[in-house]
C-alpha atoms as a PDB file:
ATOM      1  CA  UNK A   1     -31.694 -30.085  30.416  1.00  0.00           C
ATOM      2  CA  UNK A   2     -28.596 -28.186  30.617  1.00  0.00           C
ATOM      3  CA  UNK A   3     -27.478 -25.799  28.104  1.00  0.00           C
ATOM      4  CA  UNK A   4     -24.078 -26.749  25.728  1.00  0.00           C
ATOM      5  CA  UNK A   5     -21.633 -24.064  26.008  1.00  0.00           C
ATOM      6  CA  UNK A   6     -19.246 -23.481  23.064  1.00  0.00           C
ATOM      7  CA  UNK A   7     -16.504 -21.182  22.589  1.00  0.00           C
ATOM      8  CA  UNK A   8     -17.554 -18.751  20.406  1.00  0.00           C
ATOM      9  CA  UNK A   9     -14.464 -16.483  20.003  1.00  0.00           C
ATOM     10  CA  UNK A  10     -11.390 -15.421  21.917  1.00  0.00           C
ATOM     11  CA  UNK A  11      -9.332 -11.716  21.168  1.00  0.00           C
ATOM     12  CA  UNK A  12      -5.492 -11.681  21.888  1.00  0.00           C
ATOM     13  CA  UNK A  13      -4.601  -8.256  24.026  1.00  0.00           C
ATOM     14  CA  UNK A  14      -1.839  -5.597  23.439  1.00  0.00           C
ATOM     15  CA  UNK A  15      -0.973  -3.552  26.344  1.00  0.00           C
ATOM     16  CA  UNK A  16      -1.869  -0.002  26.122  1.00  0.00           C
ATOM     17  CA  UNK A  17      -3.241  -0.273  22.658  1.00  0.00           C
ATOM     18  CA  UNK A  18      -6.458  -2.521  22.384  1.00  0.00           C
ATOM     19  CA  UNK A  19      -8.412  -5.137  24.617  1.00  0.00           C
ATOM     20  CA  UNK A  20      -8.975  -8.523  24.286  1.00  0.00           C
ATOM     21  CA  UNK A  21     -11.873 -10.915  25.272  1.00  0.00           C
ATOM     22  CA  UNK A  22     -14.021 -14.056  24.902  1.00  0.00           C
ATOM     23  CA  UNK A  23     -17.530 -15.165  24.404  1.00  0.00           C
ATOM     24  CA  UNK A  24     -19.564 -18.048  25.609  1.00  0.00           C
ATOM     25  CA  UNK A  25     -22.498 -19.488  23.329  1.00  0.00           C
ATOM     26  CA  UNK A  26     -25.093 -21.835  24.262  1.00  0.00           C
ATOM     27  CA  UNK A  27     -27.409 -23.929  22.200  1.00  0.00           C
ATOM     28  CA  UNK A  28     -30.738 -25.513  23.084  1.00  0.00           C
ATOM     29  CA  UNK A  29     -33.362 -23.286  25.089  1.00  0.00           C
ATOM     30  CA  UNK A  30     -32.814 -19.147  24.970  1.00  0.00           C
ATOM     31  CA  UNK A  31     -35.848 -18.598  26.933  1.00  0.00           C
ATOM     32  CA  UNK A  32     -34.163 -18.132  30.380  1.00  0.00           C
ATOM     33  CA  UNK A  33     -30.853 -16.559  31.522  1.00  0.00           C
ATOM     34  CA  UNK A  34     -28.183 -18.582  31.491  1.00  0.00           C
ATOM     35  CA  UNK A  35     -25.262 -17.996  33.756  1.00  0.00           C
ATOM     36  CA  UNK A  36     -21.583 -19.738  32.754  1.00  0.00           C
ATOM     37  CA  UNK A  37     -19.454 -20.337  35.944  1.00  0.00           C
ATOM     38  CA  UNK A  38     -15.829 -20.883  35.660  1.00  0.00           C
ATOM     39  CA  UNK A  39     -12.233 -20.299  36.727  1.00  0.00           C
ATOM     40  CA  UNK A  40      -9.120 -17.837  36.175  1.00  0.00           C
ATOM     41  CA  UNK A  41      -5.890 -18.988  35.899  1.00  0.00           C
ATOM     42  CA  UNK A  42      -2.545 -18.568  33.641  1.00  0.00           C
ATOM     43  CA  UNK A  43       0.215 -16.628  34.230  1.00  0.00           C
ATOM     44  CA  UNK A  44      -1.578 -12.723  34.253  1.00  0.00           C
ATOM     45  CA  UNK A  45      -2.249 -10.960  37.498  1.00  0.00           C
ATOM     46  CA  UNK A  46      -5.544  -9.446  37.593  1.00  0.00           C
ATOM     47  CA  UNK A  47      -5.002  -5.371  38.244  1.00  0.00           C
ATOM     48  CA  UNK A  48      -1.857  -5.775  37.281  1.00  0.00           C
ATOM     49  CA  UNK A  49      -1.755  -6.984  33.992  1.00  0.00           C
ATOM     50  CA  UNK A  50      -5.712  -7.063  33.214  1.00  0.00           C
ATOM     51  CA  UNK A  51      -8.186  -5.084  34.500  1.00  0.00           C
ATOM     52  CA  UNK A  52     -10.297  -7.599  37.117  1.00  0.00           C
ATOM     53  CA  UNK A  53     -12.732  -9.709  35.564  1.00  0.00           C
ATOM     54  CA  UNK A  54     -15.939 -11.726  37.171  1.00  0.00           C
ATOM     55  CA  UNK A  55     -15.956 -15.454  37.602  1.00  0.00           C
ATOM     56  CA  UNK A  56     -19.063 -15.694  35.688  1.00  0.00           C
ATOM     57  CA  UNK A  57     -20.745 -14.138  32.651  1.00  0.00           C
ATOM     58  CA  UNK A  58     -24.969 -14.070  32.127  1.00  0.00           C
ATOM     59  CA  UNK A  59     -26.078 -15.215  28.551  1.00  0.00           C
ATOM     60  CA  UNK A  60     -29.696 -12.861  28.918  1.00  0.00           C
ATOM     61  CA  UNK A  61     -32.640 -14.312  27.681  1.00  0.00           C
ATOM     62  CA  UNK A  62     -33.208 -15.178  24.200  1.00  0.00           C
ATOM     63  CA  UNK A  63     -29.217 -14.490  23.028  1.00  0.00           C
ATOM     64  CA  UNK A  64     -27.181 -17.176  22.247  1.00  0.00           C
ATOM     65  CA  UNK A  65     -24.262 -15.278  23.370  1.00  0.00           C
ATOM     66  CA  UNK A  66     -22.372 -12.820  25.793  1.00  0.00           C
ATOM     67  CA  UNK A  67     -19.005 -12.023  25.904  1.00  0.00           C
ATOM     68  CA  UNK A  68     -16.299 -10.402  28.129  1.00  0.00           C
ATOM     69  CA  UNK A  69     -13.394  -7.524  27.438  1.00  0.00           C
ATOM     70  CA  UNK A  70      -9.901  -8.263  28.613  1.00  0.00           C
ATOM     71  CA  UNK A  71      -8.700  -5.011  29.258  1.00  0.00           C
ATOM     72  CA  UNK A  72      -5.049  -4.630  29.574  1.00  0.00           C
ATOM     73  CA  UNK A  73      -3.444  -2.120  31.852  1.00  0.00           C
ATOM     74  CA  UNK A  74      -0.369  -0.352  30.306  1.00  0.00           C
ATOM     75  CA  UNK A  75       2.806  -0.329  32.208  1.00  0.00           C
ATOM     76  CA  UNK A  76       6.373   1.241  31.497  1.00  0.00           C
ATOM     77  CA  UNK A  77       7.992  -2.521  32.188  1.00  0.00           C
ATOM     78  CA  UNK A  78       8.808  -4.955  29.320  1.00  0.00           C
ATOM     79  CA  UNK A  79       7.500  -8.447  31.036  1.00  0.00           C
ATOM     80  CA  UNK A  80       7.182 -10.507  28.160  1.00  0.00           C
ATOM     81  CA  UNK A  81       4.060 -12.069  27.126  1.00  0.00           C
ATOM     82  CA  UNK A  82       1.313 -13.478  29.735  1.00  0.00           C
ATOM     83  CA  UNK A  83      -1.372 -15.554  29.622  1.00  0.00           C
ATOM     84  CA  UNK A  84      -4.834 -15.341  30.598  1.00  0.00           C
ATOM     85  CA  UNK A  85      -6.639 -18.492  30.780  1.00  0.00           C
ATOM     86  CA  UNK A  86     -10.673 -19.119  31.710  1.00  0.00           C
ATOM     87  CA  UNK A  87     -11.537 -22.811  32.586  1.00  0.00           C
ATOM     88  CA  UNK A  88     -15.102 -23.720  32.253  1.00  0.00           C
ATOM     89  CA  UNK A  89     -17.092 -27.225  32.508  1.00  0.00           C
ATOM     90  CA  UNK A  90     -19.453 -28.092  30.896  1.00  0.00           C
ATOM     91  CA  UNK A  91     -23.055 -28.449  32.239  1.00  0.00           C
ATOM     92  CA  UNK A  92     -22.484 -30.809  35.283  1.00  0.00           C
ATOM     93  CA  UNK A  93     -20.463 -33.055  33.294  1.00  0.00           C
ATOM     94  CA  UNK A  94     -16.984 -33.337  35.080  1.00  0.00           C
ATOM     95  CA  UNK A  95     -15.107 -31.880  31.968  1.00  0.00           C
ATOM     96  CA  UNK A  96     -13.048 -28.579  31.487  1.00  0.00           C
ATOM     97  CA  UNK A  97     -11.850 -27.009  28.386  1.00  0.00           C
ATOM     98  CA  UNK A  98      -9.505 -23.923  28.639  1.00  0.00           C
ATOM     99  CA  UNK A  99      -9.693 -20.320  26.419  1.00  0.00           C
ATOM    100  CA  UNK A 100      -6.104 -19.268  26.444  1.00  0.00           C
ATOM    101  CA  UNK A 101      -6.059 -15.418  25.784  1.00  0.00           C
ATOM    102  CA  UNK A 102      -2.547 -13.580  25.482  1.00  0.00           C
ATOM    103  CA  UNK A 103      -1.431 -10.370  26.898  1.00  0.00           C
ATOM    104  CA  UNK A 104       1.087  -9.175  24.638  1.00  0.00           C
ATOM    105  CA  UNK A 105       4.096  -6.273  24.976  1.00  0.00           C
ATOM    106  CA  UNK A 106       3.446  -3.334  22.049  1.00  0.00           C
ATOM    107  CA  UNK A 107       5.818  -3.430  19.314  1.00  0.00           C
ATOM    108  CA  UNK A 108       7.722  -0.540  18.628  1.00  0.00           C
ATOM    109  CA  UNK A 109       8.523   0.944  15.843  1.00  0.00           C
ATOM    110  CA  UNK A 110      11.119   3.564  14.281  1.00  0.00           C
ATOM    111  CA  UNK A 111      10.728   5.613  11.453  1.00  0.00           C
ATOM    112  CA  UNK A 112      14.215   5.905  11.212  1.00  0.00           C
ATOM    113  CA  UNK A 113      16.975   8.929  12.152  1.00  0.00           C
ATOM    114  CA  UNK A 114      16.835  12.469  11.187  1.00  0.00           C
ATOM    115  CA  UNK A 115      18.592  13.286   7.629  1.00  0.00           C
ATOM    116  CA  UNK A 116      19.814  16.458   6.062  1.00  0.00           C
ATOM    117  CA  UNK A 117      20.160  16.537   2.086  1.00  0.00           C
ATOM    118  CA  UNK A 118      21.100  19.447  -0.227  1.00  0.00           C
ATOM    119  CA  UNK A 119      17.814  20.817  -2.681  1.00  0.00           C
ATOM    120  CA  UNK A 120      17.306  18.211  -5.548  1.00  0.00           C
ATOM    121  CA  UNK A 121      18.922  15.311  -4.091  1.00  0.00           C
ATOM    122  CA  UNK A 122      17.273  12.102  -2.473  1.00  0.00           C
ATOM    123  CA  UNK A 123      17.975  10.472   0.369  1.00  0.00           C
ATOM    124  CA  UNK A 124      16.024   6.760   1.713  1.00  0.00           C
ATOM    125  CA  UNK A 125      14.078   7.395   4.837  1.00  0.00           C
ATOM    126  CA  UNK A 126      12.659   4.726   7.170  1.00  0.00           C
ATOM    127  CA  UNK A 127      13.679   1.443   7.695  1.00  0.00           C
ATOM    128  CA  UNK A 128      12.802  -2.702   5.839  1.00  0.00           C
ATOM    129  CA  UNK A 129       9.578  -3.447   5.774  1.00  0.00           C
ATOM    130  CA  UNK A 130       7.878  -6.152   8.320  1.00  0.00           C
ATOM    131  CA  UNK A 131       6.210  -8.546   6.476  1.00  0.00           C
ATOM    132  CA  UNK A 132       2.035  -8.287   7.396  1.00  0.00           C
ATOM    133  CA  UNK A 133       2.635  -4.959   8.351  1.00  0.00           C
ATOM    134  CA  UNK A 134       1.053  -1.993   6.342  1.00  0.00           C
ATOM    135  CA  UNK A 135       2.808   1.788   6.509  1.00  0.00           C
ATOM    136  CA  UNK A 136       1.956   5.526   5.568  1.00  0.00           C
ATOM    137  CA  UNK A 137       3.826   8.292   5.553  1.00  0.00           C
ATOM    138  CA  UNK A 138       2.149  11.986   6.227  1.00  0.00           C
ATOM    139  CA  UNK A 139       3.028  14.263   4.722  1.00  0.00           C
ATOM    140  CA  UNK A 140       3.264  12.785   1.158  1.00  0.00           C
ATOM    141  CA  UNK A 141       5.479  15.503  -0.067  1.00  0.00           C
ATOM    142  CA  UNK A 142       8.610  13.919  -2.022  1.00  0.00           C
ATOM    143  CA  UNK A 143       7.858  11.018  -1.043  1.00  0.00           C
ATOM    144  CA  UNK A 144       9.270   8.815  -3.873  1.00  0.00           C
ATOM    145  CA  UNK A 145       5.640   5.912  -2.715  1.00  0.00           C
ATOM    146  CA  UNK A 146       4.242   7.232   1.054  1.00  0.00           C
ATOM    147  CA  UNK A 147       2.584   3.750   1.375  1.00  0.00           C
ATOM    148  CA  UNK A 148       6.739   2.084   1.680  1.00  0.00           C
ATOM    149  CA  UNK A 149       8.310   1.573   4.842  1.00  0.00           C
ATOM    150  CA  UNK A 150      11.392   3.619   3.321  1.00  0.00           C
ATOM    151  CA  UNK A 151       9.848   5.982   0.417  1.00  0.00           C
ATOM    152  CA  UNK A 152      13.004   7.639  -1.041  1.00  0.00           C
ATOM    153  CA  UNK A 153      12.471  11.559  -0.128  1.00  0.00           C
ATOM    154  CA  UNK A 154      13.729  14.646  -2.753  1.00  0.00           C
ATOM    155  CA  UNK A 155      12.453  17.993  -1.836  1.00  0.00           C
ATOM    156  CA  UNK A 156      13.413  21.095  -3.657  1.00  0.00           C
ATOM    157  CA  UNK A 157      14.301  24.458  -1.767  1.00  0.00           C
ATOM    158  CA  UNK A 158      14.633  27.530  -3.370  1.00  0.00           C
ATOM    159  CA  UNK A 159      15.578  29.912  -0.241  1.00  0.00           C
ATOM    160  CA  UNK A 160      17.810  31.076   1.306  1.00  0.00           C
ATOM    161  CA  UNK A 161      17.939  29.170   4.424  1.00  0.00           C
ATOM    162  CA  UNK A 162      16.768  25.329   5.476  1.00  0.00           C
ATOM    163  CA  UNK A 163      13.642  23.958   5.198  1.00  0.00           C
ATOM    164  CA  UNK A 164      12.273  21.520   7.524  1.00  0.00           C
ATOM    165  CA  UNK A 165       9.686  18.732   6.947  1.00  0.00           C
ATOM    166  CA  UNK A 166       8.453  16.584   9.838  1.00  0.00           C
ATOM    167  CA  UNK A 167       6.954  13.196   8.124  1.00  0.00           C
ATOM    168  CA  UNK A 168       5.130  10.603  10.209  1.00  0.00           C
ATOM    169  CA  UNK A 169       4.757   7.179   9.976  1.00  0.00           C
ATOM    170  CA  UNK A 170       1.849   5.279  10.563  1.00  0.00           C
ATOM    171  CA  UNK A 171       1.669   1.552  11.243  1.00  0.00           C
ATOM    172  CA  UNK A 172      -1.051  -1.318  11.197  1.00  0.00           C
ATOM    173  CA  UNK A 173      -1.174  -5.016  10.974  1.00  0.00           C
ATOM    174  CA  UNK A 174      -3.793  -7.757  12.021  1.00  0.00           C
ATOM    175  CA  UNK A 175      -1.319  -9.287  14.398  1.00  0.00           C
ATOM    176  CA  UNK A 176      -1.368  -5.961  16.840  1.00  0.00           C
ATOM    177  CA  UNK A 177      -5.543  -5.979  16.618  1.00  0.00           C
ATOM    178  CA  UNK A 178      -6.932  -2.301  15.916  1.00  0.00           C
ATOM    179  CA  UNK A 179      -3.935  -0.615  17.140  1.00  0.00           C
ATOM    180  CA  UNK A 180      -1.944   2.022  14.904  1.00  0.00           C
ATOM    181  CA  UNK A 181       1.705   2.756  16.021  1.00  0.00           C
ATOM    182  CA  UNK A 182       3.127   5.887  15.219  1.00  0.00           C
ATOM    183  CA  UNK A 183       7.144   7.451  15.044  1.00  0.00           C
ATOM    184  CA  UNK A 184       8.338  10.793  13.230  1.00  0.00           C
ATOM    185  CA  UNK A 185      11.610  12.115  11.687  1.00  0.00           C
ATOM    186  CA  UNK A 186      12.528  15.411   9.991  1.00  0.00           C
ATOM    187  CA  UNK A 187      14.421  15.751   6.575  1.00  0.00           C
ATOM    188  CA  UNK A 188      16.529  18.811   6.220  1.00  0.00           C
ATOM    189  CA  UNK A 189      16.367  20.311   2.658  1.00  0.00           C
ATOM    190  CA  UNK A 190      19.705  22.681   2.325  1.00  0.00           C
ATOM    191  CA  UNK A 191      20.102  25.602  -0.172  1.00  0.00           C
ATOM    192  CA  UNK A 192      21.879  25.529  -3.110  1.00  0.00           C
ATOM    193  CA  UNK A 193      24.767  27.926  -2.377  1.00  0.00           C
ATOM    194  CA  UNK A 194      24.485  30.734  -4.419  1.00  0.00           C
ATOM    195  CA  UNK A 195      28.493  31.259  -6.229  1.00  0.00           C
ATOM    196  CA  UNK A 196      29.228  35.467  -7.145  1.00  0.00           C
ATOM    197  CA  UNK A 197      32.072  36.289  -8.885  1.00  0.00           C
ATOM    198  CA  UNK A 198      33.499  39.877 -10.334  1.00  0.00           C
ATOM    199  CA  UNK A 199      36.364  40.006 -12.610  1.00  0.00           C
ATOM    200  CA  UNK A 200      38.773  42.610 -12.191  1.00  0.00           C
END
């Protein structure tokens, strides 16, 4: 008899940031290889916007399952979201059924411009938060909450001249897989001005 073959799982892609992929499982006898046949279609271009992929995948001997990476290759152009789709049948039956992985653009982000503030004052860094998105600041110094996608920042200087903190911002979410995107500003801290006077 032939083996069933169910989709077990499929990973979306980003582009330069983490892979995608999809696994075949069979049920019924495990004591043989089993090797899934099927077809590549959608709207990616292998070694363009994947790296190349076989038109088959082995499920070894006693496994239920094997899988396959979708590897995305990183580019400099902004062409929108592509599709990657595997069509397989089912035993000899005449029937298909399509895994539809996406190729998606990275989302940037922007921790916001550079800001100068006198010694003792605040001043809001960052930018509104994205909801399902998480964000930390390094370093935590003045930082009003580091884990806010604008902390409020108040740093104290008691020099004579400006003092310069470079904070980074760190983001994650579950809708951009394992990948962590990062952007950096600087907040100025000015002196105080030191006032003399003499009397006469």
């Amino acid at each position: 008899p032939i083996a069933y073959n169910n989709l077990a799982s499929n990973v979306n892609a980003v582009k330069g940031c983490s892979s995608g992929g999809f696994s075949f499982c069979r049920t019924g006898d495990t004591t043989k290889p089993f090797t899934v046949k099927y077809k590549i279609g959608g709207t990616a271009v292998s070694g363009i916007d994947y790296q190349a992929i076989s038109d088959s995948i082995v499920i070894p001997a006693n496994q239920t399952c094997a899988a396959i990476n979708v590897v995305p290759i990183a580019d400099t152009l902004k062409t929108g979201v592509k599709t990657l789709k595997i069509m397989y049948q089912y035993g000899q039956c005449i029937q298909f059924d399509t895994i539809t992985i996406k190729i998606n653009e990275p989302i940037s982000i922007s921790a916001g411009p550079n800001v100068a503030v006198c010694s003792g004052d605040s001043v809001q860094i960052g930018n509104p938060a994205v909801l399902n998105f998480n964000y930390s600041w390094l370093p935590t110094t003045g930082l009003s909450n580091p884990n806010l996608s604008n902390p409020f920042v108040k740093l104290i200087n008691k020099g004579n001249s400006d003092q310069v903190v470079n904070y980074v911002l760190t983001v994650s979410s579950s809708l951009i897989g394992t990948c962590f995107l990062k952007d950096s500003l600087r907040v100025t801290s000015r002196p105080l001005p030191h006032a003399v006077f003499s009397t006469l």
